[in-house]
Protein backbone atom coordinates (compact mmCIF):
# COMPACT_ATOMS: atom_id res chain seq x y z
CA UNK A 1 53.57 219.05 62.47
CA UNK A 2 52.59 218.23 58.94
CA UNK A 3 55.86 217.63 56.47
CA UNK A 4 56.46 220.78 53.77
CA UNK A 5 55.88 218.03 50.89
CA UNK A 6 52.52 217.35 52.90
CA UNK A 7 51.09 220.52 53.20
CA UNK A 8 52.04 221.46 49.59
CA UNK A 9 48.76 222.41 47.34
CA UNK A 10 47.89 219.21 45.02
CA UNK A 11 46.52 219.83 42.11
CA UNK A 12 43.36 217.66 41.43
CA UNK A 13 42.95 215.04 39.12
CA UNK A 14 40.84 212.85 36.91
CA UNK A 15 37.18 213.80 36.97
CA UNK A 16 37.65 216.32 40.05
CA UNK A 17 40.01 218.04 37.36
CA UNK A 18 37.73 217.57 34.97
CA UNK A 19 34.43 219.08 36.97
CA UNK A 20 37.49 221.98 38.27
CA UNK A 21 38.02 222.91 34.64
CA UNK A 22 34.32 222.88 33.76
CA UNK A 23 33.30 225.00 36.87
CA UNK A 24 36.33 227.39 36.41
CA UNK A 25 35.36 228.50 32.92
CA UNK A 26 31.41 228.88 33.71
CA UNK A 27 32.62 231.14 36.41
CA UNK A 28 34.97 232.92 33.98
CA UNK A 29 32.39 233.15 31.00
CA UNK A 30 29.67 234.00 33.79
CA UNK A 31 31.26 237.04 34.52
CA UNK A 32 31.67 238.12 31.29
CA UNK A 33 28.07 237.70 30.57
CA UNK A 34 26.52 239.05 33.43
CA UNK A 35 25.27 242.35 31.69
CA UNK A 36 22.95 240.63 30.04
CA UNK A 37 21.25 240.31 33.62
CA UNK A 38 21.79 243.74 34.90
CA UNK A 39 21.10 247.13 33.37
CA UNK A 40 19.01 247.84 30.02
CA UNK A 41 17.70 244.70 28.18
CA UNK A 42 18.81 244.26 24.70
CA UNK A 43 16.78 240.97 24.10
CA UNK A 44 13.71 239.26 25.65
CA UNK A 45 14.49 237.44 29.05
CA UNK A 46 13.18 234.33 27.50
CA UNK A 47 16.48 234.59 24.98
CA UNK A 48 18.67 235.48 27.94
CA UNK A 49 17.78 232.38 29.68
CA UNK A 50 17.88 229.83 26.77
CA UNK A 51 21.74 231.66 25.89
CA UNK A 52 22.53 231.16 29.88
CA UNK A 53 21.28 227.17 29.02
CA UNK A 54 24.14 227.19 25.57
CA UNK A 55 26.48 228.78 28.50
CA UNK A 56 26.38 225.88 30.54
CA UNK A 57 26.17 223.31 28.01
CA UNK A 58 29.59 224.92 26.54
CA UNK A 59 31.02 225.02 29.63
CA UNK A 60 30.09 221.68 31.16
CA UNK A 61 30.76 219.73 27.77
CA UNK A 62 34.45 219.95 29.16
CA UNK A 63 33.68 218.01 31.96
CA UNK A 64 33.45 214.96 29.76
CA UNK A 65 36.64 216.18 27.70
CA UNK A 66 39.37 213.42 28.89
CA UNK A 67 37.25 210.92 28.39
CA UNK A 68 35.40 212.21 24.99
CA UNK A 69 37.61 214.84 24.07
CA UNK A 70 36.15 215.17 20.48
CA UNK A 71 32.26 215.08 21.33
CA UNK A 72 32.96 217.41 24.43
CA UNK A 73 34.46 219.76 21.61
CA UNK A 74 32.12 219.65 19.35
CA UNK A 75 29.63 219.83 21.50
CA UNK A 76 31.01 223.75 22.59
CA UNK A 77 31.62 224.94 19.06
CA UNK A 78 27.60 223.73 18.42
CA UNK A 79 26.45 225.68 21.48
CA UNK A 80 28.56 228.20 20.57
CA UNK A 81 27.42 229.08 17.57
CA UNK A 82 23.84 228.92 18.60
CA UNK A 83 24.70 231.31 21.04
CA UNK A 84 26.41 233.93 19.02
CA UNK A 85 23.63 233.92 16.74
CA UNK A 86 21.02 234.06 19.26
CA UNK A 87 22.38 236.35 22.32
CA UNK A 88 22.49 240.26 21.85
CA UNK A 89 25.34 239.81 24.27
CA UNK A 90 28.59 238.89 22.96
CA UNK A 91 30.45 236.89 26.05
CA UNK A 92 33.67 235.35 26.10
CA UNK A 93 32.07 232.12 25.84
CA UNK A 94 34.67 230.77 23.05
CA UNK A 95 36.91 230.71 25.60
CA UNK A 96 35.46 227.03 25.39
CA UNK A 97 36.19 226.00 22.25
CA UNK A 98 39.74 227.22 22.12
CA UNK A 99 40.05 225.35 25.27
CA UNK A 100 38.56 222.40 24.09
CA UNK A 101 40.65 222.36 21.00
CA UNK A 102 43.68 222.25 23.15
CA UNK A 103 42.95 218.65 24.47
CA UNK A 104 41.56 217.35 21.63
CA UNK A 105 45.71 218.09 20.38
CA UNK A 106 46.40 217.27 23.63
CA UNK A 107 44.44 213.89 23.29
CA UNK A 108 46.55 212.91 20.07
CA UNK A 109 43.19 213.91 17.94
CA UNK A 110 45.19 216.92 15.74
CA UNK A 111 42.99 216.38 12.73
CA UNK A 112 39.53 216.09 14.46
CA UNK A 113 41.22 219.46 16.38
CA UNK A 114 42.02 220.77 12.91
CA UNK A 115 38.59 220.27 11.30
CA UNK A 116 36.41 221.48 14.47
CA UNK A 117 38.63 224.98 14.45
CA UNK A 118 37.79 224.88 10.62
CA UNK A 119 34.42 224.71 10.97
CA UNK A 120 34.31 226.90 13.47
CA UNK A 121 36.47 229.61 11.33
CA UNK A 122 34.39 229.46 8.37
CA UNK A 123 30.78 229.92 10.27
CA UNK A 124 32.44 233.32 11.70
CA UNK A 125 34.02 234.28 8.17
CA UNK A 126 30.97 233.84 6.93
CA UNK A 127 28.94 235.98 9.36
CA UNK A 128 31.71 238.33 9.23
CA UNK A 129 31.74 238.27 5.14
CA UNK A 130 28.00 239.27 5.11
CA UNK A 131 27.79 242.68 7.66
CA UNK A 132 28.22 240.94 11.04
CA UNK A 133 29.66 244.49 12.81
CA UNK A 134 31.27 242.09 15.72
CA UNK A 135 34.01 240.41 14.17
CA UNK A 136 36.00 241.87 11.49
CA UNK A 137 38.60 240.60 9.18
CA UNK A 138 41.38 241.43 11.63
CA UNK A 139 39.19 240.04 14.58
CA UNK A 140 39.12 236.56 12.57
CA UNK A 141 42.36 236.28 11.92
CA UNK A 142 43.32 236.96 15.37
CA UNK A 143 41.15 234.02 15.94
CA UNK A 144 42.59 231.74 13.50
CA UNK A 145 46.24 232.57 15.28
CA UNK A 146 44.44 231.60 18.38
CA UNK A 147 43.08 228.09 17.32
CA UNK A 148 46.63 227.05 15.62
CA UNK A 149 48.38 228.78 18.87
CA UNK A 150 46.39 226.14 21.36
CA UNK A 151 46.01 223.12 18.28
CA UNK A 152 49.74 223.27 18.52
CA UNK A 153 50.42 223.72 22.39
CA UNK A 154 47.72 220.40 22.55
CA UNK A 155 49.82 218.71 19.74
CA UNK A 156 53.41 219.72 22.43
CA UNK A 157 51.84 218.14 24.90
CA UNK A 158 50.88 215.39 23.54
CA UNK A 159 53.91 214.58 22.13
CA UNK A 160 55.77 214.98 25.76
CA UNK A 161 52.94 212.62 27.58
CA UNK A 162 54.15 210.12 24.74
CA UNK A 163 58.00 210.51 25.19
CA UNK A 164 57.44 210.18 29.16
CA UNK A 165 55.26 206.65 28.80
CA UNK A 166 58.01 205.65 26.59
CA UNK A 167 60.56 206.46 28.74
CA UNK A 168 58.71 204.69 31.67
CA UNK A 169 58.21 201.65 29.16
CA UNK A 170 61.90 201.40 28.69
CA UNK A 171 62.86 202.16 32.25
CA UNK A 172 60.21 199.12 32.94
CA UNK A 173 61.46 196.26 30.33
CA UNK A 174 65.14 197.76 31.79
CA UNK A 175 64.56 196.75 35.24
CA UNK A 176 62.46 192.81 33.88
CA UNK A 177 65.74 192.74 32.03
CA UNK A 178 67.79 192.98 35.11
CA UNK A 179 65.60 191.03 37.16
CA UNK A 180 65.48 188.47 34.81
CA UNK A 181 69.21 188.26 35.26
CA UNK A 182 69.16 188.08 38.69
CA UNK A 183 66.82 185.17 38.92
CA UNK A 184 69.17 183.38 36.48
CA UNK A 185 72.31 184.02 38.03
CA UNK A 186 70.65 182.92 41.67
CA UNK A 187 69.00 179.88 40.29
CA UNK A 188 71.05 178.55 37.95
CA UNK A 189 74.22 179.11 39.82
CA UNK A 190 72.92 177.38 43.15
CA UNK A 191 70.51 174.72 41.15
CA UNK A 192 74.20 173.97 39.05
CA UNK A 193 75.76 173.12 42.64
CA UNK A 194 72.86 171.04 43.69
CA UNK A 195 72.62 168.86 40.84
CA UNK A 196 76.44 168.21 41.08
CA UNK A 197 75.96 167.34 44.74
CA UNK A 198 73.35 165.42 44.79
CA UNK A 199 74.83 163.45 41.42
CA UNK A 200 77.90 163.28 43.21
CA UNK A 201 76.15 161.84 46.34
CA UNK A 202 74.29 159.39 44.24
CA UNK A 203 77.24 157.81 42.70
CA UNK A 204 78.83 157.24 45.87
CA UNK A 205 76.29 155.43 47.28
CA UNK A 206 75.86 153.38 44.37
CA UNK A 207 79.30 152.13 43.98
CA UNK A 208 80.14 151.63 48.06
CA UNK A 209 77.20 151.90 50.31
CA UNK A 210 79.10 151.39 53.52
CA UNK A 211 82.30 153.55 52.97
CA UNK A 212 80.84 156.31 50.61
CA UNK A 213 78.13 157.43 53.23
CA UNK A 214 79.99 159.87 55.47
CA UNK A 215 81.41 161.48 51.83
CA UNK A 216 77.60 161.34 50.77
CA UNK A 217 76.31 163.18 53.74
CA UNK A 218 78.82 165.99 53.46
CA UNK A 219 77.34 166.28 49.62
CA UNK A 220 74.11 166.33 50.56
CA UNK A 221 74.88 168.56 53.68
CA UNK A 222 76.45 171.34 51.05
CA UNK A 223 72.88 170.71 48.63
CA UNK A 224 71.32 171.62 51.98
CA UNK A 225 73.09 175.20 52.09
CA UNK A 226 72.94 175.79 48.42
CA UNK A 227 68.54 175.51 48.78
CA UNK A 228 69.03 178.01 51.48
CA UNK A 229 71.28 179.94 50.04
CA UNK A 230 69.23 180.30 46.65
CA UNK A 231 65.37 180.80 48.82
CA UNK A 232 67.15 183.39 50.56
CA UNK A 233 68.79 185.03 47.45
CA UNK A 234 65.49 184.28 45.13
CA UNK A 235 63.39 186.06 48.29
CA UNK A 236 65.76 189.38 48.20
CA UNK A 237 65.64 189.42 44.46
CA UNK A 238 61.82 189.06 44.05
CA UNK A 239 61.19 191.45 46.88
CA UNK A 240 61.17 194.50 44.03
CA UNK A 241 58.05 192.59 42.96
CA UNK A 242 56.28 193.00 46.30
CA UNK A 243 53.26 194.78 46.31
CA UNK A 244 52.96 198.48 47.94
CA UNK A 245 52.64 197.91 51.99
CA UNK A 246 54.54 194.79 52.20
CA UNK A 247 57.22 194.39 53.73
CA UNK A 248 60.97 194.92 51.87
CA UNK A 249 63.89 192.48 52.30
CA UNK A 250 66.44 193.98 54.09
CA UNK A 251 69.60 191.77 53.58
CA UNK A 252 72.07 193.78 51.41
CA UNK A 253 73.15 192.91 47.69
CA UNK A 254 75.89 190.81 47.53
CA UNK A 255 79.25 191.62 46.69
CA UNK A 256 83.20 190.46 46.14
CA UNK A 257 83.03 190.52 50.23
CA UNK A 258 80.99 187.65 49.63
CA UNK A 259 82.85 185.76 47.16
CA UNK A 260 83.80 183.23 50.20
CA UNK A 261 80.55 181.47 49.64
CA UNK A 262 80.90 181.04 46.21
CA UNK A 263 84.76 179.13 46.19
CA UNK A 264 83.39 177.12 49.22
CA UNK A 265 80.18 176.16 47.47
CA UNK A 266 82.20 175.39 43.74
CA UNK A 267 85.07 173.22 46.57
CA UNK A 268 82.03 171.44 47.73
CA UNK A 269 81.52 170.28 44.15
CA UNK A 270 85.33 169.19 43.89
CA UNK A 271 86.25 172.40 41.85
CA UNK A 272 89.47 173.95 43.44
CA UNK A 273 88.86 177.59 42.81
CA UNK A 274 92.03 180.16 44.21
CA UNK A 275 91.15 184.04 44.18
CA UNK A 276 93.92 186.65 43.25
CA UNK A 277 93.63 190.22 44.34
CA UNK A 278 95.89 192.86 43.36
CA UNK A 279 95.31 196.57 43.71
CA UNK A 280 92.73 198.21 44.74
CA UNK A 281 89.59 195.96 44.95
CA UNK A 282 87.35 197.11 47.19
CA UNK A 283 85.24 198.88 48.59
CA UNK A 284 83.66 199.39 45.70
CA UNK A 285 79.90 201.17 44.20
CA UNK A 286 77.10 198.66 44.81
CA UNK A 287 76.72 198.36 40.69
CA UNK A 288 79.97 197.55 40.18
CA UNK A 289 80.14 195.26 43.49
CA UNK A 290 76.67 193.31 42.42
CA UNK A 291 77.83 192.88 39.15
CA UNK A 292 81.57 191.86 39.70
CA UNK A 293 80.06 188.96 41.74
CA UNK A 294 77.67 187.71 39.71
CA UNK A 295 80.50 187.24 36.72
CA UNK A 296 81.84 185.07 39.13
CA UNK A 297 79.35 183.32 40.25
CA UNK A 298 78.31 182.57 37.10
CA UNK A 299 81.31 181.67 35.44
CA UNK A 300 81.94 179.10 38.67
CA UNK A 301 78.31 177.48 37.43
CA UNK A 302 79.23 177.13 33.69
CA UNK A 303 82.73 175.62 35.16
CA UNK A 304 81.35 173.10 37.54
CA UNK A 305 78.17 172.39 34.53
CA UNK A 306 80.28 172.35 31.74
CA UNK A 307 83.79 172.60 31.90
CA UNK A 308 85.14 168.99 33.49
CA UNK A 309 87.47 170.92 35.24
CA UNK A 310 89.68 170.36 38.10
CA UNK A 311 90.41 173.71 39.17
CA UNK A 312 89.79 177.63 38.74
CA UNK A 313 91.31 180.92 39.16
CA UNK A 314 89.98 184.53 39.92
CA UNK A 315 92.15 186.94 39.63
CA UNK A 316 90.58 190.72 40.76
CA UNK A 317 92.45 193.84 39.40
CA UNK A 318 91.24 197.46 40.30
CA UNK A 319 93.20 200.22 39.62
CA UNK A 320 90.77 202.79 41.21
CA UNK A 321 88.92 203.56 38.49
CA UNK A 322 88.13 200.07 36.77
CA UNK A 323 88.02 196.52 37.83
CA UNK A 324 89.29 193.71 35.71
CA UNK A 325 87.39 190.35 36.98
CA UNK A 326 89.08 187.16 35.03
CA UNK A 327 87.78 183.61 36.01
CA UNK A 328 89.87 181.16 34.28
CA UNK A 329 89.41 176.99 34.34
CA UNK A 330 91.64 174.18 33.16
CA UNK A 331 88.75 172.12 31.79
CA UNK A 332 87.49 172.00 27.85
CA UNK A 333 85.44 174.83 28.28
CA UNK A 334 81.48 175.01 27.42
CA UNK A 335 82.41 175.42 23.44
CA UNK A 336 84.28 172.21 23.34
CA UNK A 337 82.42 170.13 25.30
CA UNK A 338 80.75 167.63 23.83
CA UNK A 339 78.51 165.99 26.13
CA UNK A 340 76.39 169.49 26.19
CA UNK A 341 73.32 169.24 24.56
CA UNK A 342 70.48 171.37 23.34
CA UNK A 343 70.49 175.16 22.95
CA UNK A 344 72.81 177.51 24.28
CA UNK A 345 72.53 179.41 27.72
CA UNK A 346 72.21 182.89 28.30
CA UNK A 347 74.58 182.50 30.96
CA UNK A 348 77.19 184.70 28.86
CA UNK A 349 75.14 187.11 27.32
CA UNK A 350 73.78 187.68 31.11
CA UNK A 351 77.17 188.48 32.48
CA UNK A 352 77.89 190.63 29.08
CA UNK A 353 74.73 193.06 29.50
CA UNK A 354 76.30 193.42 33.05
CA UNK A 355 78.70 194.40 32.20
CA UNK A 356 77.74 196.68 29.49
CA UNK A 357 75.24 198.22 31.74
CA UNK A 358 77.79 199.52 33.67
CA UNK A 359 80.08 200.71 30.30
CA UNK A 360 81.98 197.93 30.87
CA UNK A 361 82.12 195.44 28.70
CA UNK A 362 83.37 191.48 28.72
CA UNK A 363 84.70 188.72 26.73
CA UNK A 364 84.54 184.64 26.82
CA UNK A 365 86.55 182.31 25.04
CA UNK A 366 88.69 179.28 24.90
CA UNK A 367 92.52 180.02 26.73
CA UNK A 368 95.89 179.74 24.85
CA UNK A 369 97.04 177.18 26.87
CA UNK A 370 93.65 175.08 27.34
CA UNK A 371 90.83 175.89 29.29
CA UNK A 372 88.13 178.43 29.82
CA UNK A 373 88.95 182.76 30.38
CA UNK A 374 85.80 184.96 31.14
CA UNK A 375 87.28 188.59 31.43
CA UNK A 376 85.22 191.62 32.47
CA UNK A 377 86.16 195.15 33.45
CA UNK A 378 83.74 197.19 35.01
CA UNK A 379 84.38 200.83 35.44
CA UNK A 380 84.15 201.97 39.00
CA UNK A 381 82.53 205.68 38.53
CA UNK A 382 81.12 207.02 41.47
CA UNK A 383 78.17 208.57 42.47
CA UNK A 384 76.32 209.71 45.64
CA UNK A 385 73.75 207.15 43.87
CA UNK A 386 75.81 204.16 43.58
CA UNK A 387 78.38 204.29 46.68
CA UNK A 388 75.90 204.15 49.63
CA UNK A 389 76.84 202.11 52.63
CA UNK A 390 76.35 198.32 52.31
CA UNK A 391 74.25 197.51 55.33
């Protein structure tokens, strides 16, 4: 049985909309023109037939209106002034230019709309101004309230198609923006670990071959699960990328449940990190979740990169409606280091827009008593959105 949202009419698009629109209106102005085939004649047959001709040139000119919206238009008001001129029969054939001068407006073209209603206006003031007994002075202005009625609805909708592709823009840069994050937080924090390792692995076998090879194989064993820790992180976080039919990741975003991984990996690299809970800390929205663990995890990479330090603390504080996420290190902290060379990371800036995403916000700086104190507090607002199970 076919879904409600399957069997519901769809309009057509593209050039079926366009030929739709074309037929539509030579069916409309058809049947307002078809005394001019029955009853008494008014005009040869040869002048009915070349006016039926101007008919469907008017008409179908709108078939090419999306693509040429200013020729199709001006190619209406032509035939239609031919045809008022010519035809003893006065149809409703300017249905086609006031149609047409809707998406020209419509197309962003106000002033080519403006001058083709113009022109039109002032070839019927001028028939009217000399004895024509169809159109009268109230008849024309009627008609000029007609043209600026559909210039203006075109110019609306324009200006809507322009505010939704600029909202789709910004929703697009939005979600590079918080890709981009993710790929740095995932990279650099595990790449940070490996290089430590592997240093650390190095130097061992360097300065004692024989007794520094069991410690050098439990180094290289933890650069082992930090690559497969960051392919399977980089695979989940590129899998928004994936093109339509392919298949989705399906291991969840991580969270503070999670944070485990992160103390054993920094321990592996010698960092002695202790985690403080108090209150209410979980479980919390995905947003929050996510973003709560990737301050951490990226404060525990500029720590174990930058810091020289010995040891770290996280201390977690929810209250039930905000998290406070501090990660402080006894080390000289990335501003005082002076081994670190070339430009600054985005490492803190990262975890800032996080954090401000969320209307949180976070600060970084050098402690009172020495070290390194990244502080973040995320509001935990809930939403049917945000607080779906973690599978």
């Amino acid at each position: 049985m076919p879904s409600p949202a399957r069997s519901r009419l769809r309009l057509p698009r593209g050039r079926a909309a366009d030929a739709a629109l074309a037929s539509g209106l030579f069916l409309v102005v058809g049947l307002g023109t078809l005394r001019s085939l029955i009853g008494d004649r008014e005009e040869p047959w040869a002048v009915t037939a070349a006016n039926w001709v101007l008919i469907a040139v008017a008409c179908g000119a709108l078939y090419f209106s999306s693509r040429r919206p200013v020729a199709a238009a001006s190619v209406a008001a032509l035939a239609n002034a031919v045809y008022y001129v010519t035809s003893a029969y006065d149809g409703p054939l300017l249905l086609a230019v006031v149609v047409a001068l809707f998406l020209v407006a419509a197309a962003g073209r106000l002033h080519a709309a403006a001058v083709i209603a113009a022109l039109c206006l002032i070839g019927t003031a001028l028939g009217t101004f000399r004895g024509n007994g169809d159109v009268n002075q109230v008849a024309l202005f009627m008609l000029t309230g007609w043209f600026v009625a559909m210039i203006t609805l075109g110019g609306l909708r324009h200006s809507h198609l322009v505010r939704a592709r600029e909202n789709e823009e910004r929703a697009a840069t939005q979600e590079r923006l918080r890709i981009a994050r993710e790929l740095h937080d995932v990279v650099g924090h595990h790449l940070s670990l490996i290089s430590v390792q592997s240093t650390a692995a190095l130097r061992r076998l360097t300065k004692d071959p024989a007794a520094g090879t069991e410690q050098a194989a439990e180094a290289l064993g933890a650069v082992k699960e930090a690559s497969r820790e960051a392919l399977r992180e980089l695979r989940a976080t590129l899998g928004v990328l994936r093109e339509a039919g392919e298949a989705a990741p399906t291991a969840p975003a991580p969270g503070l449940d999670r944070i485990g991984e992160l103390t054993d990996a920094a321990g592996a690299a010698g960092l002695a990190v202790t985690v403080h809970r108090t209150g209410h800390t979980g479980p919390l929205p995905v947003e929050a979740d996510l973003a709560a663990y990737r301050i951490v995890q990226e404060s525990l990479t500029n720590v174990a990169r930058h810091a020289r330090a010995a040891r770290a603390d996280i201390h977690l504080d929810g209250d039930g409606g905000r998290l406070t996420v501090t990660v402080t290190d006894d080390g000289r902290g990335p501003a005082a280091d002076p081994a670190r060379t070339g430009p600054p990371g985005s490492g803190i800036t990262g975890m800032r827009e996080r954090a401000r995403a969320l209307g949180g916000d976070l600060t970084a700086g050098p402690a009172p008593g020495g070290g390194f104190t990244v502080r973040a507090t995320l509001p935990l607002a809930r939403t049917t959105a945000t607080e779906g199970p973690r599978r």
